[in-house]
C-alpha atoms as a PDB file:
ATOM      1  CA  UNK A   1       0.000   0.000   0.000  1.00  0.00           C
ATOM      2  CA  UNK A   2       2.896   2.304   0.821  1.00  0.00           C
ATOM      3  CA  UNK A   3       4.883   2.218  -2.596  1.00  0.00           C
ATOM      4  CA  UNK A   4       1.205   2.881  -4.341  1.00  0.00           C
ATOM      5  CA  UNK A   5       0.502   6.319  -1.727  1.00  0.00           C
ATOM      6  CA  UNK A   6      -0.382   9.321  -3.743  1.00  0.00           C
ATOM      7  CA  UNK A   7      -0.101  12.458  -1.643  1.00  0.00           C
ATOM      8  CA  UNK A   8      -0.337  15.106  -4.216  1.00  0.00           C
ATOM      9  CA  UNK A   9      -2.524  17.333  -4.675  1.00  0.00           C
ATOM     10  CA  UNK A  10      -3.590  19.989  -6.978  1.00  0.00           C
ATOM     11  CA  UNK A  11      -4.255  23.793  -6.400  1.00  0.00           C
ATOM     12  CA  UNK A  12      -5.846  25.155 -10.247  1.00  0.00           C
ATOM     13  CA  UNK A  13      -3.252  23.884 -12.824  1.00  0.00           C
ATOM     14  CA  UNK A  14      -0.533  23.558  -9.884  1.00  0.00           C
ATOM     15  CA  UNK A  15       0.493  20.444  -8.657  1.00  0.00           C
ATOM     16  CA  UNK A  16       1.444  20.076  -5.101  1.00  0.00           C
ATOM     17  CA  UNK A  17       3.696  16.686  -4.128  1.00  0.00           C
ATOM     18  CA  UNK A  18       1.930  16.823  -1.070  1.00  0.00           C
ATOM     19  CA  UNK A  19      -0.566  19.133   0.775  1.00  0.00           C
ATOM     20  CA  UNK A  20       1.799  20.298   3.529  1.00  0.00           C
ATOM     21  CA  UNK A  21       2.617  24.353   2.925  1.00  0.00           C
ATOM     22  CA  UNK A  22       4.707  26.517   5.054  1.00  0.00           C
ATOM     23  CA  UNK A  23       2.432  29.175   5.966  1.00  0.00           C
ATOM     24  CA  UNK A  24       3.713  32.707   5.560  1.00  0.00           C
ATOM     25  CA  UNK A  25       4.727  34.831   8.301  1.00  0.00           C
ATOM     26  CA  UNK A  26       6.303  32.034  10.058  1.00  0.00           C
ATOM     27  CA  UNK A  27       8.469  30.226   7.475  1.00  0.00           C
ATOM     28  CA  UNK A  28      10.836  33.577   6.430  1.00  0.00           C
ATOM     29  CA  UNK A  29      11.441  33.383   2.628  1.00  0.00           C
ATOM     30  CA  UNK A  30      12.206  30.128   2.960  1.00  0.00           C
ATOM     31  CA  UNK A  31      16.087  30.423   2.723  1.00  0.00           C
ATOM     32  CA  UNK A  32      16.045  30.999   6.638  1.00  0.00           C
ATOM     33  CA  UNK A  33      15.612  26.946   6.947  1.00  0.00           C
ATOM     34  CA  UNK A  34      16.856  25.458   4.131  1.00  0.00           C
ATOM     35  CA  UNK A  35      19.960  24.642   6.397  1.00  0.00           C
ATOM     36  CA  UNK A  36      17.122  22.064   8.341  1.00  0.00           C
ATOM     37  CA  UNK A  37      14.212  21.496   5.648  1.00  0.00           C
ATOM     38  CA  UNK A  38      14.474  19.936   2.750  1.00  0.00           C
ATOM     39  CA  UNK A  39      12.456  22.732   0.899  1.00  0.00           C
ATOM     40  CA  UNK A  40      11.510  20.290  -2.221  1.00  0.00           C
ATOM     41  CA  UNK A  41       9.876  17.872   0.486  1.00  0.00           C
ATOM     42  CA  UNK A  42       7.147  20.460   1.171  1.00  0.00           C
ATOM     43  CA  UNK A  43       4.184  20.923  -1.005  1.00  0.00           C
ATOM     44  CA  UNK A  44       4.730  24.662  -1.408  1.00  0.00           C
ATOM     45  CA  UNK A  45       6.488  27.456   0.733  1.00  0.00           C
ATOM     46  CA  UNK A  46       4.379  30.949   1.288  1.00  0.00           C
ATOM     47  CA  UNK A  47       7.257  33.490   1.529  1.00  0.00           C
ATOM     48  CA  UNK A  48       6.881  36.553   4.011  1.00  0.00           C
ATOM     49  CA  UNK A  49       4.561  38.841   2.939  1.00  0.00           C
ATOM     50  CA  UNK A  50       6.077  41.397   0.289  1.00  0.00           C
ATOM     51  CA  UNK A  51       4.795  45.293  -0.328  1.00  0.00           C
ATOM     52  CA  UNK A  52       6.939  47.038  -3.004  1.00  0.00           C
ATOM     53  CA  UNK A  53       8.704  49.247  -1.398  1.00  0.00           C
ATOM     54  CA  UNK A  54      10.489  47.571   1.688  1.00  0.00           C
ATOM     55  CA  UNK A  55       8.658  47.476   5.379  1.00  0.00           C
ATOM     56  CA  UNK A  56       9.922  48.277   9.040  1.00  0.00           C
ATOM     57  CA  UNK A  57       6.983  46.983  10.022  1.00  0.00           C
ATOM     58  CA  UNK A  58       6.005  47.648  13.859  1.00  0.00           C
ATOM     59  CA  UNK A  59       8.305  48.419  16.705  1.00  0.00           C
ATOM     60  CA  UNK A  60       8.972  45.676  20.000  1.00  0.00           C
ATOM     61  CA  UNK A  61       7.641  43.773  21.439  1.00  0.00           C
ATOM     62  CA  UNK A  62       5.770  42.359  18.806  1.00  0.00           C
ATOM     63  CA  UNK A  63       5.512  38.712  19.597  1.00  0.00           C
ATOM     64  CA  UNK A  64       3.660  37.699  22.656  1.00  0.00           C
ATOM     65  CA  UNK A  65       2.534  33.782  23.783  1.00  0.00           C
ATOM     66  CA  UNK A  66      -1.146  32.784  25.363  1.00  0.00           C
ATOM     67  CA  UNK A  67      -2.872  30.000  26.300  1.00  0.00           C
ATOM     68  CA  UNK A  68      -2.810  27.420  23.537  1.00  0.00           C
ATOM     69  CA  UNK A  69      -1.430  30.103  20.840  1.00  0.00           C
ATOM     70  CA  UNK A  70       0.390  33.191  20.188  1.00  0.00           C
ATOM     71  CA  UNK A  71      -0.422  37.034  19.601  1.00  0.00           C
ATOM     72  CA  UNK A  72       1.752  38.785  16.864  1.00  0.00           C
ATOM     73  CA  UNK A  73       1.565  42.327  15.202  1.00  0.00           C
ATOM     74  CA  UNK A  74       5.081  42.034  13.243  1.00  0.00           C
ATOM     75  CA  UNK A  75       3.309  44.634  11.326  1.00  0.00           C
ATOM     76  CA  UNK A  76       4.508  42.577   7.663  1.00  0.00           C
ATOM     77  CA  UNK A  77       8.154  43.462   7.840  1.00  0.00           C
ATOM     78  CA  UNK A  78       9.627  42.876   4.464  1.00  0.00           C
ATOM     79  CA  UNK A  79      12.235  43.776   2.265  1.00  0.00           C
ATOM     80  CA  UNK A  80       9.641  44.415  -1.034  1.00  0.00           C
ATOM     81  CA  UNK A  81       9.339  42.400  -3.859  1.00  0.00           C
ATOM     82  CA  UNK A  82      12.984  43.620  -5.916  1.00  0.00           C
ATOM     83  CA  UNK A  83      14.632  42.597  -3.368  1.00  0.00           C
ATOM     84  CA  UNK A  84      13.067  39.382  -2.781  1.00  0.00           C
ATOM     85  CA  UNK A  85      13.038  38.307  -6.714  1.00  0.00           C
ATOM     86  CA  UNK A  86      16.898  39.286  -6.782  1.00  0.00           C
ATOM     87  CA  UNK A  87      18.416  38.049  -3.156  1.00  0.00           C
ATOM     88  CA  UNK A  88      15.858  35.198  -2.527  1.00  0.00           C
ATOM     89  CA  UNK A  89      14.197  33.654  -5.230  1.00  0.00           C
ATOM     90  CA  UNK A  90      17.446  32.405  -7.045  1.00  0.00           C
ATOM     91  CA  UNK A  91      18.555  30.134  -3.880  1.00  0.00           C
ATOM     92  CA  UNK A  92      14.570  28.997  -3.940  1.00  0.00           C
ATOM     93  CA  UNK A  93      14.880  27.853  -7.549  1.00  0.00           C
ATOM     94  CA  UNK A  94      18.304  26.157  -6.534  1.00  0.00           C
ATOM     95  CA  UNK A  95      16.712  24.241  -3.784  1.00  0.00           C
ATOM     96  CA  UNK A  96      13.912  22.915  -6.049  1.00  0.00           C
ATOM     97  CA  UNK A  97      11.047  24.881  -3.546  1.00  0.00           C
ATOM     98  CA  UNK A  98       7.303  25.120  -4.963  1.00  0.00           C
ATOM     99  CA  UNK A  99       7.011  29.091  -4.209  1.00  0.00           C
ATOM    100  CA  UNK A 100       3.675  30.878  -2.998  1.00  0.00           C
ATOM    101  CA  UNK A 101       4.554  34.086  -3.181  1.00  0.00           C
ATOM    102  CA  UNK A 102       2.361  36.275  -0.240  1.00  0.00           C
ATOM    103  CA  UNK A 103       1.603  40.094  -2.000  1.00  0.00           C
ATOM    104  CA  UNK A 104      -0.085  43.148   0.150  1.00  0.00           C
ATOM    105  CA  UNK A 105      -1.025  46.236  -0.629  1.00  0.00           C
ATOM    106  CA  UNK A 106      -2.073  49.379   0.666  1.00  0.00           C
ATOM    107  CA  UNK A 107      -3.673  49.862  -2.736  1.00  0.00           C
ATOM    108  CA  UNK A 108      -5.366  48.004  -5.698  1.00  0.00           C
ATOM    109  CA  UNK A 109      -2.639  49.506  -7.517  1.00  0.00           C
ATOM    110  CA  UNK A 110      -0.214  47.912  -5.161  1.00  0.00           C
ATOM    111  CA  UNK A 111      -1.672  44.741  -5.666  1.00  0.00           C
ATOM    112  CA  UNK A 112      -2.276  44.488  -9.242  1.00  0.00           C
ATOM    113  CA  UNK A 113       1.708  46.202  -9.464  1.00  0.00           C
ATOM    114  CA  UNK A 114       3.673  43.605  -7.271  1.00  0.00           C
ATOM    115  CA  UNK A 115       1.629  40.908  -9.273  1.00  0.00           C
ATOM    116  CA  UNK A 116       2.715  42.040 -12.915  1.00  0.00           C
ATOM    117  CA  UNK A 117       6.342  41.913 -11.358  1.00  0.00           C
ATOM    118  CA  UNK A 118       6.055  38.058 -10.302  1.00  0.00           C
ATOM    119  CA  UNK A 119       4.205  37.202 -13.368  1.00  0.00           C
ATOM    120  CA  UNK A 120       7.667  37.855 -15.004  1.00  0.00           C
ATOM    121  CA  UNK A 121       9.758  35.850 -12.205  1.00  0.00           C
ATOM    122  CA  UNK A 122      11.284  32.779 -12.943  1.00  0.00           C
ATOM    123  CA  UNK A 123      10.428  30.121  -9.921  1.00  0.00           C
ATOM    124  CA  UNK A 124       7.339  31.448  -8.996  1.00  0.00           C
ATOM    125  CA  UNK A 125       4.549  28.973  -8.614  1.00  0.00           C
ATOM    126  CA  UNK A 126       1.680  30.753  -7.036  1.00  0.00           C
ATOM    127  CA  UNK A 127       0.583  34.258  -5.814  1.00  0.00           C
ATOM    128  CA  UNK A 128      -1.495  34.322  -2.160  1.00  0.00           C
ATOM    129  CA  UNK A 129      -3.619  37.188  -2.127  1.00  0.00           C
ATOM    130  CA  UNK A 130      -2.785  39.270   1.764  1.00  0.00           C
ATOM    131  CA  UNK A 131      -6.157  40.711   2.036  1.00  0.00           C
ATOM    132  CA  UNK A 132      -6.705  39.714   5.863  1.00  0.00           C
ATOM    133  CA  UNK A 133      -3.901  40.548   8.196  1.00  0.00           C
ATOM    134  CA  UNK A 134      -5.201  42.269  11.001  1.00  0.00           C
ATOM    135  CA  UNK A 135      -1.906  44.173  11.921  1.00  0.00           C
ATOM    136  CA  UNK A 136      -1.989  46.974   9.779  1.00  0.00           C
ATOM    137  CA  UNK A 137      -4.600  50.092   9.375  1.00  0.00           C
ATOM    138  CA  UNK A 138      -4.366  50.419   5.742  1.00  0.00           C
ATOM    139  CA  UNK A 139      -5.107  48.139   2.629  1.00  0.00           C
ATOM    140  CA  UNK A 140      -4.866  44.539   3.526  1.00  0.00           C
ATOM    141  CA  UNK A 141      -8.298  43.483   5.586  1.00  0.00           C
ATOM    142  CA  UNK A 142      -9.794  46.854   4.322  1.00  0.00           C
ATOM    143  CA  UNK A 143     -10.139  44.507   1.212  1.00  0.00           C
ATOM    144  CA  UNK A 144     -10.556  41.500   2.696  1.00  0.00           C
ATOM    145  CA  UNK A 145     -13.420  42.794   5.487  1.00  0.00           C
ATOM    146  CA  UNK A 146     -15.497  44.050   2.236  1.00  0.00           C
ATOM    147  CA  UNK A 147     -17.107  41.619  -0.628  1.00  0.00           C
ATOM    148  CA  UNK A 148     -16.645  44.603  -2.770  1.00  0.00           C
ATOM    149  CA  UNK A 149     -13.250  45.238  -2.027  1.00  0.00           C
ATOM    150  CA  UNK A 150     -12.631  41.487  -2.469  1.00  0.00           C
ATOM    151  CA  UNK A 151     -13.835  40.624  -5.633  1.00  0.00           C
ATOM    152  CA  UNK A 152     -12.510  44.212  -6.989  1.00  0.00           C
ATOM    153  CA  UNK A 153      -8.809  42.589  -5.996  1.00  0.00           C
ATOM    154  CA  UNK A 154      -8.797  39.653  -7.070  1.00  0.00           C
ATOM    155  CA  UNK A 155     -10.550  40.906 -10.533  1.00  0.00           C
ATOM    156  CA  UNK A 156      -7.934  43.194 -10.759  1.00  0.00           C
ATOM    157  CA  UNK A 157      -4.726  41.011  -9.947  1.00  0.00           C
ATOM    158  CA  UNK A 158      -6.650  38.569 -12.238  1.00  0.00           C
ATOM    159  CA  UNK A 159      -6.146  40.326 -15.417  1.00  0.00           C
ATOM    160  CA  UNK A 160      -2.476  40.947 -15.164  1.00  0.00           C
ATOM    161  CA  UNK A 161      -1.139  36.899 -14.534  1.00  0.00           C
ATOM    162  CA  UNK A 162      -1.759  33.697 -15.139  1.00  0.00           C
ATOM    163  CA  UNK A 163      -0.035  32.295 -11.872  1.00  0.00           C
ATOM    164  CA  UNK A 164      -2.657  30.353  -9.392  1.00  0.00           C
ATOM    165  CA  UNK A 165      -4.213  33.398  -7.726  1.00  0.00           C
ATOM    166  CA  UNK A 166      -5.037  32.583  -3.730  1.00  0.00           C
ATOM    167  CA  UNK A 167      -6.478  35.380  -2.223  1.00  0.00           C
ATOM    168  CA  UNK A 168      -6.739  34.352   2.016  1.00  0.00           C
ATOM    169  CA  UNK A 169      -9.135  35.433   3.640  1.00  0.00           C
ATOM    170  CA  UNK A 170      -9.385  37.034   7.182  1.00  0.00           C
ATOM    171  CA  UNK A 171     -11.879  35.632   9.623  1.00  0.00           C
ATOM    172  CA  UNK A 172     -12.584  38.788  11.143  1.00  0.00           C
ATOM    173  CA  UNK A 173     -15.968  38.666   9.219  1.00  0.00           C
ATOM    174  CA  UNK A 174     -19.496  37.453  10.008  1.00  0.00           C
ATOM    175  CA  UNK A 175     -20.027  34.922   7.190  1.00  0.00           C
ATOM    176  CA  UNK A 176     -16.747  33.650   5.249  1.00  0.00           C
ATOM    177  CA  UNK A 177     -18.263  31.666   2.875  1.00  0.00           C
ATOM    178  CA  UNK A 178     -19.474  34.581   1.058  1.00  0.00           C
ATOM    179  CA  UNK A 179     -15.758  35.797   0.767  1.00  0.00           C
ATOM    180  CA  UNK A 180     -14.775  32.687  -0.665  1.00  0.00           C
ATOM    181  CA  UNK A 181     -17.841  32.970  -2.870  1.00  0.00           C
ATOM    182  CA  UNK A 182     -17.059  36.667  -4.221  1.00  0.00           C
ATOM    183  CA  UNK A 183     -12.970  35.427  -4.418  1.00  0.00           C
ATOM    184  CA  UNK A 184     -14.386  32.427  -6.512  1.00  0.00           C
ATOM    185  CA  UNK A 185     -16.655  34.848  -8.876  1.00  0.00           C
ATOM    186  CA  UNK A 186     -13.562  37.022  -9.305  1.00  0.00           C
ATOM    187  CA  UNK A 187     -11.356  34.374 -10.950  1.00  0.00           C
ATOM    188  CA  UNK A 188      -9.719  33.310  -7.492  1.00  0.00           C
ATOM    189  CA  UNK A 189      -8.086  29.452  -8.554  1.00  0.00           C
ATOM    190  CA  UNK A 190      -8.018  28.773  -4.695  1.00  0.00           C
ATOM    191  CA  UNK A 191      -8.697  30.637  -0.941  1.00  0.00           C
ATOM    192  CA  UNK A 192      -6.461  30.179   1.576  1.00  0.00           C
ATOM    193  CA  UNK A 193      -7.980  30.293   5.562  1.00  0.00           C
ATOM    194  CA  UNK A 194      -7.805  31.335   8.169  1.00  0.00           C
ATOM    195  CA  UNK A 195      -5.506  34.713   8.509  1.00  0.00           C
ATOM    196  CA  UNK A 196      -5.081  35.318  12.382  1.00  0.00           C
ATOM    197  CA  UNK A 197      -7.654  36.302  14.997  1.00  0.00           C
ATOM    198  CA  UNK A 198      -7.974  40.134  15.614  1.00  0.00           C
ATOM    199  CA  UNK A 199      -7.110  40.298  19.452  1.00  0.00           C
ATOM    200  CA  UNK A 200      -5.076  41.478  22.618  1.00  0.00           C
ATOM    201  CA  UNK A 201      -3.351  40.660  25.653  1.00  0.00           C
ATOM    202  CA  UNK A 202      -2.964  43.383  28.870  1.00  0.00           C
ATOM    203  CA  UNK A 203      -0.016  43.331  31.780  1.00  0.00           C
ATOM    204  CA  UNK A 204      -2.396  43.571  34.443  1.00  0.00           C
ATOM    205  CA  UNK A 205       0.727  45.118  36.807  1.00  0.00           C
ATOM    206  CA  UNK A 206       1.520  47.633  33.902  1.00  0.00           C
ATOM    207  CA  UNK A 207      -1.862  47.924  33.002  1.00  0.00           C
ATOM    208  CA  UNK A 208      -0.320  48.323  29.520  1.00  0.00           C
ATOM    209  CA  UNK A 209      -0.403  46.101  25.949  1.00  0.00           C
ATOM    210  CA  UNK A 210       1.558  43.973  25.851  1.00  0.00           C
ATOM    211  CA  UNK A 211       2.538  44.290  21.813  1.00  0.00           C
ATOM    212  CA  UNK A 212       3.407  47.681  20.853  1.00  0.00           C
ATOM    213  CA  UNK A 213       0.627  48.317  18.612  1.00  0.00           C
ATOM    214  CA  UNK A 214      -2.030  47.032  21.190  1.00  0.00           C
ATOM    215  CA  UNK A 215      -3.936  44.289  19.101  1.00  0.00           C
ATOM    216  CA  UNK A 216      -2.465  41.777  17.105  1.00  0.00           C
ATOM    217  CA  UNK A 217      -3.338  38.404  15.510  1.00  0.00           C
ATOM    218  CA  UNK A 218      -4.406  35.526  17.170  1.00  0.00           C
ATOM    219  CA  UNK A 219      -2.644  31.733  15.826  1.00  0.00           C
ATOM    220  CA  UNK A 220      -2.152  28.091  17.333  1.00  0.00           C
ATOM    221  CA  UNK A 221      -4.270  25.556  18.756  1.00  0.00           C
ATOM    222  CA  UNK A 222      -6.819  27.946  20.160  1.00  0.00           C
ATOM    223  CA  UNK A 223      -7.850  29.036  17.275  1.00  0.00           C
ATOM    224  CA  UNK A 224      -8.370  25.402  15.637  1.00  0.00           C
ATOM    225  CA  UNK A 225     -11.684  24.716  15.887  1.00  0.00           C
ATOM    226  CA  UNK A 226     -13.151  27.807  14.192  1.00  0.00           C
ATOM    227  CA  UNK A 227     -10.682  27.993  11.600  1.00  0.00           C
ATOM    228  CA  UNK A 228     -12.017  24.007  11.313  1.00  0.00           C
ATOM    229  CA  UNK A 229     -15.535  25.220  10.914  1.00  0.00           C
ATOM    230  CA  UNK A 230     -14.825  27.857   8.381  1.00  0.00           C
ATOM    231  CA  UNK A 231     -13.216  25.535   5.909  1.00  0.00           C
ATOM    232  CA  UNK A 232     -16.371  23.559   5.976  1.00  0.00           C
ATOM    233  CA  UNK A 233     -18.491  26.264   5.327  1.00  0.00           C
ATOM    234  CA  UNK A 234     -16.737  27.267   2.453  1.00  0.00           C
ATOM    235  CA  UNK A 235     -16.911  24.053   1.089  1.00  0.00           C
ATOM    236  CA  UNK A 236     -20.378  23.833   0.962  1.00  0.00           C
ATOM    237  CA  UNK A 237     -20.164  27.337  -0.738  1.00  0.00           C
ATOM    238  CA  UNK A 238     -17.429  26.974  -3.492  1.00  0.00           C
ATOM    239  CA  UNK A 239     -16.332  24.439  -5.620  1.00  0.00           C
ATOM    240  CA  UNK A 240     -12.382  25.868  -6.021  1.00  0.00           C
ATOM    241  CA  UNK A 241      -9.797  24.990  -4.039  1.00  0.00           C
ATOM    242  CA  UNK A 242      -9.145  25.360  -0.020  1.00  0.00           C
ATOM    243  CA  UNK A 243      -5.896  26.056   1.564  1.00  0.00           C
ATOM    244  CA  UNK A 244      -7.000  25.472   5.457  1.00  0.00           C
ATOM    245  CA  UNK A 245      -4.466  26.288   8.274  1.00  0.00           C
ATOM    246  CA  UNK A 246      -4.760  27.449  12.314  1.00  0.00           C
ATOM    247  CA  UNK A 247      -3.200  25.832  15.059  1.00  0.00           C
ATOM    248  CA  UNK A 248      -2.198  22.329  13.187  1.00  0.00           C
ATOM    249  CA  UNK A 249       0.639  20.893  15.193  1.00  0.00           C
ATOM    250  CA  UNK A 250       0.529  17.296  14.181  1.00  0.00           C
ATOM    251  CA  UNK A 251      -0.658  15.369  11.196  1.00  0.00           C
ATOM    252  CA  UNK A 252      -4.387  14.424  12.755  1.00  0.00           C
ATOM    253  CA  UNK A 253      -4.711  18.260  12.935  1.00  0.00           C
ATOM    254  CA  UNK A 254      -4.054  17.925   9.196  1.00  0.00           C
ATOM    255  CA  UNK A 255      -6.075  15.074   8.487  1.00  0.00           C
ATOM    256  CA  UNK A 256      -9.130  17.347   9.938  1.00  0.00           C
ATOM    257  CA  UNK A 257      -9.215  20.121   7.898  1.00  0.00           C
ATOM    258  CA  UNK A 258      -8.964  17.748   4.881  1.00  0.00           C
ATOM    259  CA  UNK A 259     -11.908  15.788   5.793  1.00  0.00           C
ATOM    260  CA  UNK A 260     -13.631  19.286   6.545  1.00  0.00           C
ATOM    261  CA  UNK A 261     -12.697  20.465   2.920  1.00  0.00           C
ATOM    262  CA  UNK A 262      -9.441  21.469   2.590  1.00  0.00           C
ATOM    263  CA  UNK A 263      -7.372  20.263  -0.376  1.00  0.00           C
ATOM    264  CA  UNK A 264      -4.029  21.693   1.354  1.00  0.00           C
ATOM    265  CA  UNK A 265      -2.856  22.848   4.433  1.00  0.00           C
ATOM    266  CA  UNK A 266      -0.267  25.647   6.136  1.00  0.00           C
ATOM    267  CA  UNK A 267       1.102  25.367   8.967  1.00  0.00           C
ATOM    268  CA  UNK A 268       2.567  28.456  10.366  1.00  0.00           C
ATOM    269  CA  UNK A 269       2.836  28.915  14.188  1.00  0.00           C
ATOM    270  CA  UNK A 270       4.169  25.084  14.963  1.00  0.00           C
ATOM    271  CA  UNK A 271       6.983  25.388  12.869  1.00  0.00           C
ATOM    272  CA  UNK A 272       8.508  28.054  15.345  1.00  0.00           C
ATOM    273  CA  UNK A 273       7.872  25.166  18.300  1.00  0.00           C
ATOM    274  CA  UNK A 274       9.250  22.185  16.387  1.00  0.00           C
ATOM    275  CA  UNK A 275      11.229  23.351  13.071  1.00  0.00           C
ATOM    276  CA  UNK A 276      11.791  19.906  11.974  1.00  0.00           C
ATOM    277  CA  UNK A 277       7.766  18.936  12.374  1.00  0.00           C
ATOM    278  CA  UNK A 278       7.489  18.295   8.285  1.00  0.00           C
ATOM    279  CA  UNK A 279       8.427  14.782   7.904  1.00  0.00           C
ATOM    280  CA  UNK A 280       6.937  14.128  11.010  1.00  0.00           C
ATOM    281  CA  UNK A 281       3.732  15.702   9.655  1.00  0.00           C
ATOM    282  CA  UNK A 282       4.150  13.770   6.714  1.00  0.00           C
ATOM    283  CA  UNK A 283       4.658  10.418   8.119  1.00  0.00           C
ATOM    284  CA  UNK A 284       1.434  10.568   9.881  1.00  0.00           C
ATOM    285  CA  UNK A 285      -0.791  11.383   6.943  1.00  0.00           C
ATOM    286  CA  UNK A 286       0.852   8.047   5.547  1.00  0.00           C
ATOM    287  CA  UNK A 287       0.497   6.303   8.225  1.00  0.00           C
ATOM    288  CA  UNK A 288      -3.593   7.588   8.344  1.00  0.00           C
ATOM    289  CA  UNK A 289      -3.896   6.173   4.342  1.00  0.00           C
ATOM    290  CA  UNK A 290      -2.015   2.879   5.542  1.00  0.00           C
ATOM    291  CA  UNK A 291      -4.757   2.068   8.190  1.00  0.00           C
ATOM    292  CA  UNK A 292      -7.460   3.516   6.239  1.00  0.00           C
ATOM    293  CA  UNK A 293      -6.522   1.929   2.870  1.00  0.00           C
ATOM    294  CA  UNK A 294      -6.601   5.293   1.354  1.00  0.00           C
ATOM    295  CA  UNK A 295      -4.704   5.162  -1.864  1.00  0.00           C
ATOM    296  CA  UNK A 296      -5.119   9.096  -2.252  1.00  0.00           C
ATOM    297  CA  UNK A 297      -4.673  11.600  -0.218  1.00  0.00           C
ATOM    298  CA  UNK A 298      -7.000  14.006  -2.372  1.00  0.00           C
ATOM    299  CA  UNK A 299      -9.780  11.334  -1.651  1.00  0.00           C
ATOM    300  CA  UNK A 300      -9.771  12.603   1.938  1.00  0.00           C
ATOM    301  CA  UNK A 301     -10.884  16.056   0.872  1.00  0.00           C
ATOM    302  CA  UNK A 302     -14.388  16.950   1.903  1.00  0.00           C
ATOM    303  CA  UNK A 303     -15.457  13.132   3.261  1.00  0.00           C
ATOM    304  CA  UNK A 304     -16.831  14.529   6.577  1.00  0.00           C
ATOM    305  CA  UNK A 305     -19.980  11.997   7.622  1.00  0.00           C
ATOM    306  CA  UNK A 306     -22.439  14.232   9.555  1.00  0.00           C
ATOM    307  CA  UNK A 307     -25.122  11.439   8.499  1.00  0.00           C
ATOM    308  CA  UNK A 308     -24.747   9.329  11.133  1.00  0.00           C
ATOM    309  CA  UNK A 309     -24.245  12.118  13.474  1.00  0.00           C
ATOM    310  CA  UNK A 310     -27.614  13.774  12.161  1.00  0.00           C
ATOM    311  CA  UNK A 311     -29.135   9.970  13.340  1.00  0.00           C
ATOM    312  CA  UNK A 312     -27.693   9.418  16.612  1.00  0.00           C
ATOM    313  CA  UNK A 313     -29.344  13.532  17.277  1.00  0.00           C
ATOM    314  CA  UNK A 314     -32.382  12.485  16.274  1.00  0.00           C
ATOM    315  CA  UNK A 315     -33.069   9.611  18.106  1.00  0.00           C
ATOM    316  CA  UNK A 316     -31.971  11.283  21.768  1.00  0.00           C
END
């Protein structure tokens, strides 16, 4: 059963050699751990979020850890596209990586802009779509907490490249699916969710934030569940793509949001605890299709049973 395992999967016209991404924000460019990842082993790398110009991003601290998760507002420090298709792509290419290449923008302009430039670099595979960070006060989730703004983005970005397009979507909002709907209308080959939780943590000595910029985004296990929950409601809502991801630290975590509806999975904060948690990751989805004499691993994708469920309600 092993040798006859197929664990790709396919994002629009891109193939992935498995579904395991490293989610941006939490992976560098990618070149940070190529010393300790094999980079070709992944399914796809999401590089740091790039702007045009380069990004300071938000002064210290910026990084702070609660219960079952972690609170960031890094404020998407980059260096700006240029740079990154000049000093960081060309050691990408060299170690065979499947790129996803994270754009924002403080403008459509922006957007459309940084995705002409890509459209013209050799070794990218894929453009993710930034329209949910909660860190920042302008572009970004202005876009991604409208379905105007949405669709008007990924239209936009649409008509200048032929790359996958992946916008990912905040869950700041009150319904998702219609995001993923309006993404999916605009020409959107995938989504991508969730982006962090808008929230905050308070020194009670200090009485002060405890991030510099007072709220930040909410990752890890805590945030699981609902992230869990979203990917199934856009499943039932759209018929591209899902890239799921929040708070998977171990391949069951994985195997959830597949069976919920996603065809691929990031995993962002967990790679900070345990930077060597890909094969590990990927052992245990083969493992899963050994037992469960799945041949597959794209056959897992949407297979959640709420029949019997629905049953066992109804006859309490």
């Amino acid at each position: 059963m092993g040798a006859e395992m197929d664990l790709s999967v396919r994002i629009g016209a891109l193939t992935l050699k498995n579904p395991l991404i490293a989610a941006s924000g939490c992976f560098g460019y990618g070149v940070e751990y190529a010393d300790l990842v094999d980079l070709a082993s992944l399914g796809g790398v999401a590089v740091k979020g790039l702007f045009l110009a380069e990004r300071e991003g938000h002064p210290s601290p910026r990084i702070v850890e609660t219960p079952a998760g972690m609170l960031n507002a890094i404020g998407l420090q980059g260096i700006g596209v240029r740079r990154f298709i000049f000093e960081k792509l060309p050691e990408l290419r060299a170690r065979r990586a499947t790129v996803i290449v994270n754009i924002c923008g403080s403008t459509l302009d922006e957007y459309v802009e940084i995705s002409r430039i890509l459209s013209d670099a050799e070794g990218v595979a894929a453009i993710e779509l930034n329209i949910s960070c909660p860190n920042i006060k302008e572009g970004g989730m202005q876009f991604g907490c409208s379905l105007t703004g949405t669709f008007d983005v990924v239209s936009a970005v649409r008509k200048v490249t032929r790359l996958p397009l992946i916008p990912k979507l905040t869950p700041n909002v009150t319904d998702v699916a219609s995001f993923a709907r309006a993404s999916a209308d605009a020409g959107a080959d995938a989504v991508s969710l969730v982006n962090t939780f808008l929230a905050m943590a308070i020194d009670v000595e200090t009485r002060r934030p405890k991030i510099s910029n007072v709220v930040g985004g909410l990752s890890g296990p805590a945030i699981r569940p609902i992230a869990v929950r979203m990917v199934y409601e856009c499943r039932q809502a759209v018929k591209i793509p899902i890239i799921g991801m929040g708070g998977i630290t171990d391949a069951r975590d994985a195997i959830e949001f597949m069976i919920a509806g996603a065809t691929a999975v990031q995993v962002g904060t967990a790679n900070f605890v345990d930077p060597f948690i890909w094969p590990k990751l990927i052992d245990g989805i083969s493992d899963y299709m050994r037992r469960h004499q799945i041949a597959r691993v794209a056959d897992l994708v949407g297979t959640l049973d709420t029949a019997a469920g629905d049953k066992e309600w109804t006859a309490s």
